[in-house]
N, C-alpha and C. Protein backbone atom coordinates (compact mmCIF):
# COMPACT_ATOMS: atom_id res chain seq x y z
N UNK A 1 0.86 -1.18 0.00
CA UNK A 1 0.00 0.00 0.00
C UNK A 1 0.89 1.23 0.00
N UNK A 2 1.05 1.75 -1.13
CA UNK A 2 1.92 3.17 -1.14
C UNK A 2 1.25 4.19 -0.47
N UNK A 3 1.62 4.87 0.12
CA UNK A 3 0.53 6.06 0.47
C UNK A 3 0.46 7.12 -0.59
N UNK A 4 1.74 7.30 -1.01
CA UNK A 4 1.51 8.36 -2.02
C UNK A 4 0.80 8.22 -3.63
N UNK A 5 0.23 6.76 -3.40
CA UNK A 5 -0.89 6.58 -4.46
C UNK A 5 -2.23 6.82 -3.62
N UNK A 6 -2.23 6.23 -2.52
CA UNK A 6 -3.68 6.62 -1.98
C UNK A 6 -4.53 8.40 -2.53
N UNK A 7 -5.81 8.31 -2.89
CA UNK A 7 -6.70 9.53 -3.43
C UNK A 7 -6.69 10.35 -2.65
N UNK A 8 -6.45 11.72 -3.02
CA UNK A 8 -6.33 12.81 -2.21
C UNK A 8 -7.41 13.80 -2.70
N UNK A 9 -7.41 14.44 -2.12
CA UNK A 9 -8.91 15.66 -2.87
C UNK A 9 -7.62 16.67 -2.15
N UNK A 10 -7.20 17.14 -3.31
CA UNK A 10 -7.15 19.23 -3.36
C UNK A 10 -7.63 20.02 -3.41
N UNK A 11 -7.95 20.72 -1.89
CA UNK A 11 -8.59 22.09 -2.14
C UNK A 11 -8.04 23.17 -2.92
N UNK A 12 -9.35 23.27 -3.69
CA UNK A 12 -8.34 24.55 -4.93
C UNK A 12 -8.14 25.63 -3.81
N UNK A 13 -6.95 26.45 -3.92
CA UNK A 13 -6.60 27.88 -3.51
C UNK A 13 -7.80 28.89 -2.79
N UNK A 14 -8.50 29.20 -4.38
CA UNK A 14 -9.52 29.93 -3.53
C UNK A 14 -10.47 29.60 -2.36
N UNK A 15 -10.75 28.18 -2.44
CA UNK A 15 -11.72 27.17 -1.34
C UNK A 15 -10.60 27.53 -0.35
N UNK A 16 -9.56 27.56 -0.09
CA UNK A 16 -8.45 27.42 1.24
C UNK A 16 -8.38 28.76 1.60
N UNK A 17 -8.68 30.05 0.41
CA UNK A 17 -8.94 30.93 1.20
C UNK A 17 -10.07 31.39 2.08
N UNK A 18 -11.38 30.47 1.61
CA UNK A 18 -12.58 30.97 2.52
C UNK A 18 -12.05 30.04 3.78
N UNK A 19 -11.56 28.60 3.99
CA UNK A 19 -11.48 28.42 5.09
C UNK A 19 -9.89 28.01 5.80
N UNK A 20 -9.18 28.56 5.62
CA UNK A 20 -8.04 29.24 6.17
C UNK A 20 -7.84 29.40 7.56
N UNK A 21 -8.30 29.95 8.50
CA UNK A 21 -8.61 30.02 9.70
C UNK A 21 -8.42 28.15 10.53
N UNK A 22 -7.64 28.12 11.17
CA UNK A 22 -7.21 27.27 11.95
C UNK A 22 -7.90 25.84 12.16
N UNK A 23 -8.89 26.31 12.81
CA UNK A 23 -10.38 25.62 13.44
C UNK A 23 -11.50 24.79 12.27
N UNK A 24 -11.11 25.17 11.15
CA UNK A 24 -11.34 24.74 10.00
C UNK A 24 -11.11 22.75 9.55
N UNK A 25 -9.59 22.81 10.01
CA UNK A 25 -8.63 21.92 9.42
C UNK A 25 -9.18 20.87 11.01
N UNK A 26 -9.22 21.31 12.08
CA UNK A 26 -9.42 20.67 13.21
C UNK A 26 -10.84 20.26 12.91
N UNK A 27 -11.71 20.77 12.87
CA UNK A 27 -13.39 20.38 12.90
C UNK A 27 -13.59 19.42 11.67
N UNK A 28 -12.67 19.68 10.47
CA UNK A 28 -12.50 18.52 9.99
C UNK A 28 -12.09 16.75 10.43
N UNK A 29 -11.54 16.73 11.43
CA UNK A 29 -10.49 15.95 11.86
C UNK A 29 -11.53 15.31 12.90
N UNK A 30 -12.01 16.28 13.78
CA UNK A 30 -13.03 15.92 14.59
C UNK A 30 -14.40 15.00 14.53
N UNK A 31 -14.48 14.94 12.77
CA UNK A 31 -15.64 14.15 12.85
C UNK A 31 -15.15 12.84 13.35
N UNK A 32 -14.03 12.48 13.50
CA UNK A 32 -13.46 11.05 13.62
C UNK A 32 -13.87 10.67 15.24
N UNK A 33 -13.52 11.94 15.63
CA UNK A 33 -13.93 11.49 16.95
C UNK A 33 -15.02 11.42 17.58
N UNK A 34 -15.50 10.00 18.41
CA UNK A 34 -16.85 9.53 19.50
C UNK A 34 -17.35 10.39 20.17
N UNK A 35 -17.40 11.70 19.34
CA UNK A 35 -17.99 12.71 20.54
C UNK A 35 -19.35 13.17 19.48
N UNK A 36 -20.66 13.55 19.99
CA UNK A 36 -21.37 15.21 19.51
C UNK A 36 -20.66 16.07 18.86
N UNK A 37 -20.88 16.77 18.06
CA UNK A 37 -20.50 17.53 17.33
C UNK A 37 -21.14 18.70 16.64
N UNK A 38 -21.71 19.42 17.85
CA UNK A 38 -22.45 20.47 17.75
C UNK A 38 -21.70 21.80 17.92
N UNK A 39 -22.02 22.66 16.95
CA UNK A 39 -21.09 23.88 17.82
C UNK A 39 -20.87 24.11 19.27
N UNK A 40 -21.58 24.21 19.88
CA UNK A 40 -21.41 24.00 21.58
C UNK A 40 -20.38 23.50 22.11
N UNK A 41 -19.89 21.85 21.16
CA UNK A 41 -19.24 20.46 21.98
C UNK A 41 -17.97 21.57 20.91
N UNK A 42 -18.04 22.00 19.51
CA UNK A 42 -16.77 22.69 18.93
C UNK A 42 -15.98 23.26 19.80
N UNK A 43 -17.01 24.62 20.39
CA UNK A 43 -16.51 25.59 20.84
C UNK A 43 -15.82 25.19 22.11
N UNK A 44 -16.47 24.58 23.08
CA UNK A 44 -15.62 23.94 24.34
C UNK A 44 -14.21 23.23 23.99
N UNK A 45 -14.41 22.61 23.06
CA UNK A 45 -12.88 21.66 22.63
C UNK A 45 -12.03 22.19 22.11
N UNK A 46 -12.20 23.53 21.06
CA UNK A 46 -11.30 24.33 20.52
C UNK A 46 -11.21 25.62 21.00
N UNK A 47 -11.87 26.06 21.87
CA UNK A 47 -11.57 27.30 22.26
C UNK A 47 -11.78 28.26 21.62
N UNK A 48 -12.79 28.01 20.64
CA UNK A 48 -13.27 29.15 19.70
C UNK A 48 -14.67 29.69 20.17
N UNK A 49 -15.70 30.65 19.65
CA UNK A 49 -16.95 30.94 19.54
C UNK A 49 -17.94 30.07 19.01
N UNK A 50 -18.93 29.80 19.82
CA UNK A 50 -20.03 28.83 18.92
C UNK A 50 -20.38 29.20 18.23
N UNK A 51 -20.60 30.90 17.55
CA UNK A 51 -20.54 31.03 15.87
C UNK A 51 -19.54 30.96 15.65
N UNK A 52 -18.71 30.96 15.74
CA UNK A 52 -17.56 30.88 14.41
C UNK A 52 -17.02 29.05 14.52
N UNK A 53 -18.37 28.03 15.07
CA UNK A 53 -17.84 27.06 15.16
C UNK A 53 -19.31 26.84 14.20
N UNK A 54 -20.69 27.03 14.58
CA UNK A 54 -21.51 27.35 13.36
C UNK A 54 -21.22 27.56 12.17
N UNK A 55 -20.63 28.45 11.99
CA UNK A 55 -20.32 29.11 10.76
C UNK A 55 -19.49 28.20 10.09
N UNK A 56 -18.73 27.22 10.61
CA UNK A 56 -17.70 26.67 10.28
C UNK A 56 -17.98 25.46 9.63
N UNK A 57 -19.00 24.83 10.53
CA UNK A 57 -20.02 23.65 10.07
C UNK A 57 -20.33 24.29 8.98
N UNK A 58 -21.36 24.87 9.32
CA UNK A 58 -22.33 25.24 7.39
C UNK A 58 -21.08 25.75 6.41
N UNK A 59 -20.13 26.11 6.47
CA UNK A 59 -19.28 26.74 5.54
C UNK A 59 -18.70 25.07 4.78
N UNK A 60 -18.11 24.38 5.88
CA UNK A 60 -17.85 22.79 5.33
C UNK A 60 -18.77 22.03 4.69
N UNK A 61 -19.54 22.12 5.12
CA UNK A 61 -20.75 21.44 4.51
C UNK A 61 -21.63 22.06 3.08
N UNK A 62 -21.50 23.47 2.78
CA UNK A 62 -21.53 24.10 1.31
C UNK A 62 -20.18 23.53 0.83
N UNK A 63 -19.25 23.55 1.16
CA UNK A 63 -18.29 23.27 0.37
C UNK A 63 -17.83 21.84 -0.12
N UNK A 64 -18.80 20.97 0.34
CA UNK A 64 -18.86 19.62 0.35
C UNK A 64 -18.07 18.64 1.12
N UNK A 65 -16.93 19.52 2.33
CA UNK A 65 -16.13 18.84 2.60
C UNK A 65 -16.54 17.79 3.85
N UNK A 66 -17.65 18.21 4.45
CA UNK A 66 -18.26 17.47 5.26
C UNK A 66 -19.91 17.22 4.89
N UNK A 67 -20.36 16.14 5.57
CA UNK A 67 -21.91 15.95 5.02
C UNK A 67 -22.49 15.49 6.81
N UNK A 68 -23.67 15.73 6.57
CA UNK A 68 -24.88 15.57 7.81
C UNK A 68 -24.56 14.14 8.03
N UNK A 69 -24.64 13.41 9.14
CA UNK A 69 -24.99 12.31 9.28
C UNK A 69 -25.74 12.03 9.94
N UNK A 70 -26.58 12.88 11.42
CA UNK A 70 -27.56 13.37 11.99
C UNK A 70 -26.97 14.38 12.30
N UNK A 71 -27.81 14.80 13.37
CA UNK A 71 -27.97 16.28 14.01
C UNK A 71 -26.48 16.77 14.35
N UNK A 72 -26.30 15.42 14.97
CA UNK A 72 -25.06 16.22 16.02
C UNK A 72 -23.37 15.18 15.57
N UNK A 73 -23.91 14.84 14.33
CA UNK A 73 -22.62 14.06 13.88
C UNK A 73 -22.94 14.43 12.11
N UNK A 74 -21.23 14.11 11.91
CA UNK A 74 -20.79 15.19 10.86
C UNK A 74 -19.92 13.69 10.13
N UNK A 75 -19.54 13.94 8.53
CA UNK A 75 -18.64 12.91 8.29
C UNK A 75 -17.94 13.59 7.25
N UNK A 76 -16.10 13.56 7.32
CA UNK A 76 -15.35 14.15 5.84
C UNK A 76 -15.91 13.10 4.88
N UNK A 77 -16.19 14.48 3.98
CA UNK A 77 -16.57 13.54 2.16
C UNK A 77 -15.52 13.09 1.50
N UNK A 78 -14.38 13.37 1.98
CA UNK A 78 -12.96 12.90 1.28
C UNK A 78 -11.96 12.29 2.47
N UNK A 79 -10.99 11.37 1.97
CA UNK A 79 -10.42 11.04 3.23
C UNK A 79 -9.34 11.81 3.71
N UNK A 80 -8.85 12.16 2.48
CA UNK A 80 -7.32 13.13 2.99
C UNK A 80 -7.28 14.55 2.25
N UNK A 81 -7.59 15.73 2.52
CA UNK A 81 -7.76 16.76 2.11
C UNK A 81 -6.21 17.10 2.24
N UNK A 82 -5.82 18.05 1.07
CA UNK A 82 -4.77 18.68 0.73
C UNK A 82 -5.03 20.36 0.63
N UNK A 83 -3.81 20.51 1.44
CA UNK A 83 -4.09 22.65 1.15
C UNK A 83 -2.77 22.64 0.31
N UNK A 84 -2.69 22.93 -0.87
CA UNK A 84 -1.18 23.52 -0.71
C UNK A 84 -1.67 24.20 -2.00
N UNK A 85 -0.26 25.26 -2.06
CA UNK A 85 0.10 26.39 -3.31
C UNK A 85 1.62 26.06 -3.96
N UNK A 86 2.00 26.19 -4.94
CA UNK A 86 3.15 26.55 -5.52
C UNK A 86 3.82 27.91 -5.57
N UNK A 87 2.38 28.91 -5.43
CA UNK A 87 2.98 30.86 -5.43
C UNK A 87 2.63 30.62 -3.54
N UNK A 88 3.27 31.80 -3.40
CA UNK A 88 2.75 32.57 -2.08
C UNK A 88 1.54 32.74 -1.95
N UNK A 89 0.62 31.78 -0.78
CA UNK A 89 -0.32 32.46 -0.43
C UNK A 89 -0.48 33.37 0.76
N UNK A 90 -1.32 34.29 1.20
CA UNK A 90 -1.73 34.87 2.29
C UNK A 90 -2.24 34.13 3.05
N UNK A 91 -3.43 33.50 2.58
CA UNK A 91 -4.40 32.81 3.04
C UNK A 91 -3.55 31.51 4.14
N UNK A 92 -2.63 31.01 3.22
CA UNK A 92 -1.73 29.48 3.14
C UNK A 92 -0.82 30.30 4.48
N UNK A 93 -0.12 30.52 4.42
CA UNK A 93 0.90 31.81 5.74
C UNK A 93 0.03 31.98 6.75
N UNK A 94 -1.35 32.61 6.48
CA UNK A 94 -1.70 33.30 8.15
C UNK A 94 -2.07 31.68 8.65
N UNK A 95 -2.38 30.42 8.20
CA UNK A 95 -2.90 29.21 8.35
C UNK A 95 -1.66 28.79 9.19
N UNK A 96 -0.33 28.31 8.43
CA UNK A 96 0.76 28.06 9.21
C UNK A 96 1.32 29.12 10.46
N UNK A 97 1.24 30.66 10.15
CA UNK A 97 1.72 31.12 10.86
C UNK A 97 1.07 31.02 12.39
N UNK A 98 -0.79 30.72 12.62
CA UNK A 98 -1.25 30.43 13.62
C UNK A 98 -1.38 29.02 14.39
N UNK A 99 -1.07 28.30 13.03
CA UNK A 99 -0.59 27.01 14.11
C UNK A 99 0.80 27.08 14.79
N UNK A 100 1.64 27.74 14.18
CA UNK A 100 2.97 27.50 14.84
C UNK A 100 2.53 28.37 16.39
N UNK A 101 2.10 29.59 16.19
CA UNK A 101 1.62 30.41 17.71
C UNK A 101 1.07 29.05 18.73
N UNK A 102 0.10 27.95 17.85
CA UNK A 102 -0.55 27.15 18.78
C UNK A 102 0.89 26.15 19.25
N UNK A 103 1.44 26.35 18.49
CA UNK A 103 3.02 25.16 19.08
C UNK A 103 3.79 25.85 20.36
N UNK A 104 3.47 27.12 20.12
CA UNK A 104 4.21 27.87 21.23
C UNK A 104 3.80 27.89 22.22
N UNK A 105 2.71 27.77 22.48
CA UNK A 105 1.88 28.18 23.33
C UNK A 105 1.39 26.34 23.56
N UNK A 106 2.03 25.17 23.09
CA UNK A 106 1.70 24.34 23.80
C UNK A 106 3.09 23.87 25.01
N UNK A 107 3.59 24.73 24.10
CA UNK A 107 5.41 24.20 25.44
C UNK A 107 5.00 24.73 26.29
N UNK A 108 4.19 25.95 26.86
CA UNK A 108 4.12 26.10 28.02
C UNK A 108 2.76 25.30 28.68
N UNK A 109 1.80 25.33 28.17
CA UNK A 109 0.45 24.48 28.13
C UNK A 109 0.40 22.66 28.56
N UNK A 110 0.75 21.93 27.78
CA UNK A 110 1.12 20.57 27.72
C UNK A 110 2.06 19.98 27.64
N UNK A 111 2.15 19.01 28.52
CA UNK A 111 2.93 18.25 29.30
C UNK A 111 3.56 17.41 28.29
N UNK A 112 5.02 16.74 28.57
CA UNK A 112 5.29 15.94 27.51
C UNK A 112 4.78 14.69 27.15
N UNK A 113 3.65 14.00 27.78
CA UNK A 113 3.27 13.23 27.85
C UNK A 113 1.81 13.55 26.56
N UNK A 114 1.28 15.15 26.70
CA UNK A 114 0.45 15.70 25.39
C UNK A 114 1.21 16.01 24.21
N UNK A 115 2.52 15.98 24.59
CA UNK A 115 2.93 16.41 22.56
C UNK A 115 4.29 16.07 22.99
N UNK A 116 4.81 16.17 21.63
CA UNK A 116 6.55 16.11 21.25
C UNK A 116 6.87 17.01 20.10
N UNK A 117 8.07 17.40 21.20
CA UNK A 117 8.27 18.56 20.43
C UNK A 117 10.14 18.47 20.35
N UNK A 118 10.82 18.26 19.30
CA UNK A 118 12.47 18.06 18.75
C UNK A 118 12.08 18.77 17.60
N UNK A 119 13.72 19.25 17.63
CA UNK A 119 14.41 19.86 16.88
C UNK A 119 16.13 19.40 16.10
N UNK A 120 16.11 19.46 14.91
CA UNK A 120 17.46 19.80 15.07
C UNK A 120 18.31 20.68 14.54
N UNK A 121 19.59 21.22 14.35
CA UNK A 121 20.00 22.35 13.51
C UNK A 121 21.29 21.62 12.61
N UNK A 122 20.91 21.53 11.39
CA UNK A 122 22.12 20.63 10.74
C UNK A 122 22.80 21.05 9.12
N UNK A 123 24.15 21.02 8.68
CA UNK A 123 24.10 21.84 7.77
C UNK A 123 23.99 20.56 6.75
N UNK A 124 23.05 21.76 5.12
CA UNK A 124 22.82 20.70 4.78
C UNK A 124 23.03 21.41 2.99
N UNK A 125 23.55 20.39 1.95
CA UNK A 125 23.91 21.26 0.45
C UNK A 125 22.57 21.57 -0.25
N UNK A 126 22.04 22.76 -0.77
CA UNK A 126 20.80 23.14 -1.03
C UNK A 126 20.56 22.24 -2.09
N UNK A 127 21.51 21.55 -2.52
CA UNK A 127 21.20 20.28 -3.70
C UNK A 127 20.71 19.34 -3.55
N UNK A 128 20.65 18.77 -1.75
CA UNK A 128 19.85 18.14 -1.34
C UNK A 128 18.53 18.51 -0.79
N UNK A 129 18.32 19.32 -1.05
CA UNK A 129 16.81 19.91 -0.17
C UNK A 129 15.61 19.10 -0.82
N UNK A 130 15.46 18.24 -1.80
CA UNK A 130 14.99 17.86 -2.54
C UNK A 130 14.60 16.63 -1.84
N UNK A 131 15.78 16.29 -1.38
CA UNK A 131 15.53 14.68 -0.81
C UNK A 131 14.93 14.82 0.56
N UNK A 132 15.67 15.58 1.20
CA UNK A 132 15.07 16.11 2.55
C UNK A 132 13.33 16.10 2.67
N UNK A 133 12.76 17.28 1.31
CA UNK A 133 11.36 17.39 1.25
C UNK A 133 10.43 16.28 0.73
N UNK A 134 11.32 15.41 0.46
CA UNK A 134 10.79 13.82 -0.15
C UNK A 134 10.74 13.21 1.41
N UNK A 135 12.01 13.14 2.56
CA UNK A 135 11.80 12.30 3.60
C UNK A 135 10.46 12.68 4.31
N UNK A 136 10.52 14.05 4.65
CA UNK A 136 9.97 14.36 5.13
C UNK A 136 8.59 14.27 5.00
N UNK A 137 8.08 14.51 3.80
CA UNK A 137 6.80 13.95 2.87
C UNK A 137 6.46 12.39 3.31
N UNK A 138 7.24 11.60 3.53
CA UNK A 138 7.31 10.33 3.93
C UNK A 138 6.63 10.02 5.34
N UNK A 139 7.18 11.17 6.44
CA UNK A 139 7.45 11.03 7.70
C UNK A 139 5.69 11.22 7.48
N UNK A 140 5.39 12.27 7.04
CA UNK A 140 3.91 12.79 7.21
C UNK A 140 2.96 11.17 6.63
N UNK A 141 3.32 10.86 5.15
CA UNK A 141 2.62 9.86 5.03
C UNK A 141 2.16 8.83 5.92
N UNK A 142 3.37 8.43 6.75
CA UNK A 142 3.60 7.27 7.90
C UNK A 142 2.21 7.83 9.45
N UNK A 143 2.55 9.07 9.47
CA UNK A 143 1.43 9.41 10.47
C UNK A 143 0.42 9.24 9.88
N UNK A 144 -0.01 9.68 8.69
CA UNK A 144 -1.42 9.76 8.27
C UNK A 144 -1.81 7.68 8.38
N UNK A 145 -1.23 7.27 7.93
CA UNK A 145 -1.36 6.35 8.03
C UNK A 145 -1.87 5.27 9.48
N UNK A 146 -0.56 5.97 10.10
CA UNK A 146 -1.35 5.80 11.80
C UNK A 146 -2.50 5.96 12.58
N UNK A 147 -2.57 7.58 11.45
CA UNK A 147 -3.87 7.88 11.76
C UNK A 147 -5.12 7.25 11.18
N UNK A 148 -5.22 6.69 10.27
CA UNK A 148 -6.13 5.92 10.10
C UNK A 148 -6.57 4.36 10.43
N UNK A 149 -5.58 4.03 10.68
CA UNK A 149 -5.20 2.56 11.92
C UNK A 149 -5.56 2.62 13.23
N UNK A 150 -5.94 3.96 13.73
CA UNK A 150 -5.82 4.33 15.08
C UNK A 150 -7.49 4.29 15.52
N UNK A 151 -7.64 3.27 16.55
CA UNK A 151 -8.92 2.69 17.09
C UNK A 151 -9.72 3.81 18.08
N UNK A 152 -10.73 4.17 18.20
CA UNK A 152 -11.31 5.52 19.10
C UNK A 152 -10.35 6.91 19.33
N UNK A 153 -10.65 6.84 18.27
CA UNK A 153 -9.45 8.59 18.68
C UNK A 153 -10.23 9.69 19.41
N UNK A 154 -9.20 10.09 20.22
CA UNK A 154 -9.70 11.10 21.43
C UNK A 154 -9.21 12.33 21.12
N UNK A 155 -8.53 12.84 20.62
CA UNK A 155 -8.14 14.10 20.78
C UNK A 155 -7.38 14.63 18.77
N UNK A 156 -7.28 15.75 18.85
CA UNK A 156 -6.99 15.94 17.20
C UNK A 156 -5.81 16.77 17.82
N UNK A 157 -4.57 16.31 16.78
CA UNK A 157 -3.27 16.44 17.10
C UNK A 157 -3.21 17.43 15.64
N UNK A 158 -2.23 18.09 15.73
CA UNK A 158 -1.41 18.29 14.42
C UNK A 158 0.01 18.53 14.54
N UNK A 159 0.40 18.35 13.51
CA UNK A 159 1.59 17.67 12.94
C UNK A 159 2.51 18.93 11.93
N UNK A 160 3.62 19.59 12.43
CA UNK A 160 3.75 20.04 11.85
C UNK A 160 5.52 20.30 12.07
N UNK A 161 6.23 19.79 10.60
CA UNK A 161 7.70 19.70 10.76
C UNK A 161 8.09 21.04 9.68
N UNK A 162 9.51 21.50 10.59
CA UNK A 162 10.05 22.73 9.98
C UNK A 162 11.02 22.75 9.50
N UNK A 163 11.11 22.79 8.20
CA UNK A 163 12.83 23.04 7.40
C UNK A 163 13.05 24.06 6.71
N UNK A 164 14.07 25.01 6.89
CA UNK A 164 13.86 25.98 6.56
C UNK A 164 15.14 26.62 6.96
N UNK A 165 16.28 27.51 5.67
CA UNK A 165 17.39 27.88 6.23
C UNK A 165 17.87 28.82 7.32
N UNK A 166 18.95 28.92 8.10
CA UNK A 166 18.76 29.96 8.83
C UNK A 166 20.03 30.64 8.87
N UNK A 167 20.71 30.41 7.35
CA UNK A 167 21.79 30.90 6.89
C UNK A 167 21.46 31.76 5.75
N UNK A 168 21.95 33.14 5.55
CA UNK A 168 21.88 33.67 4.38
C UNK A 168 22.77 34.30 3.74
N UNK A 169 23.09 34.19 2.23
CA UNK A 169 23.84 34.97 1.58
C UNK A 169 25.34 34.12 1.93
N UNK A 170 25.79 33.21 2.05
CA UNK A 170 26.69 32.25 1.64
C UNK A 170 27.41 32.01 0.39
N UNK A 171 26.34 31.33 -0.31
CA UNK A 171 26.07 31.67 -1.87
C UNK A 171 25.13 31.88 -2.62
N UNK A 172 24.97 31.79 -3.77
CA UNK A 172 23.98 32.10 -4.43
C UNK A 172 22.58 30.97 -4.05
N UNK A 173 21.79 31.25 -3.21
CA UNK A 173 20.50 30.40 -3.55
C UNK A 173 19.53 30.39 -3.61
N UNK A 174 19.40 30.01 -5.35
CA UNK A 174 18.27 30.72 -6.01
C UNK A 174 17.45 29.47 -5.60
C-alpha cells in the first residue's frame, strides 16, 4: 500500500482561502472522533466561539467537505484533504503562521506526555533539499497512516515539521 498513491482531494486555492482560519482543518479531523458535534461540543474543545464554530459547520458542509450524518454528527466527504500552493499564499501563511503560535503556546500548556516537540539544527547542500522534502513527505505519510489505523481517537493532534534555512547569503541560492 503506497501512500503516495492513496486519493487525495485538493482544495483549490480559492476554497483554502474561505477556510483558512485554523479551526477549519481541526473540525474537519473531529468528525473522527466519539464525541457530539455540535457547535457547543466545537466551541468547548477548541476554544473558539459557537458562531464561528456554526459558521464553520455550514461553511464545510456548502463546500462539500463534510456531510450531515444526523444532528449532532458530521462525516469528511474525502479522506485526505490537501491545502497547498506553488505561489505565495496569504491565506496558506496566516494558516501556518497560527498554528505554529498554537506550538508555542503548547510548550508552556502541555505536558510531555500531550505532545513532542524536537528539533534539530544541521548543515545541509541546497542540492539536497529535494531529498530532505521527499523524507519528510514520507514522515507525514507514515502518520497519516497511523492515523487511520488508530482505534477511538480522542483528541486531534497536528503535525507540523520545519525546514527551513537559517543561513543567508553564503552563496547564491536561487
Amino acid at each position: 500500500l503506497n501512500p503516495k498513491m492513496r486519493e487525495q482531494f485538493a482544495v483549490r486555492i480559492d476554497q483554502f482561502n474561505v477556510i483558512a482560519e485554523w479551526y477549519h482543518a481541526a473540525i474537519l479531523e473531529m468528525t473522527y472522533l466519539d464525541i457530539p458535534l455540535t457547535p457547543e461540543i466545537i466551541s468547548e474543545h477548541l476554544t473558539i466561539t459557537v458562531t464561528q464554530a456554526k459558521e464553520a459547520l455550514d461553511l464545510l458542509s456548502r463546500l462539500e467537505l463534510i456531510e450531515t450524518v444526523s444532528p449532532d454528527r458530521f462525516a469528511k466527504t474525502k479522506n485526505q484533504i490537501t491545502f497547498e500552493s506553488e505561489i505565495s499564499n496569504q491565506a496558506l501563511r496566516r494558516y501556518h503562521h497560527d498554528m505554529l503560535a498554537k506550538a508555542q503556546t503548547s510548550l508552556q500548556t502541555q505536558t510531555n506526555k500531550q505532545k513532542f516537540v524536537g528539533s534539530e539544527t544541521i548543515p545541509l547542500n541546497i542540492e539536497d533539499l529535494q531529498e530532505a522534502k521527499d523524507i519528510l513527505e514520507a514522515c507525514f505519510q507514515q502518520i497519516l497512516q497511523l492515523s487511520e489505523r488508530s482505534k477511538n481517537r480522542t483528541h486531534v493532534y497536528h503535525l507540523g515539521i520545519q525546514l527551513f534555512q537559517l543561513t543567508k547569503g553564503l552563496r547564491d541560492d536561487k
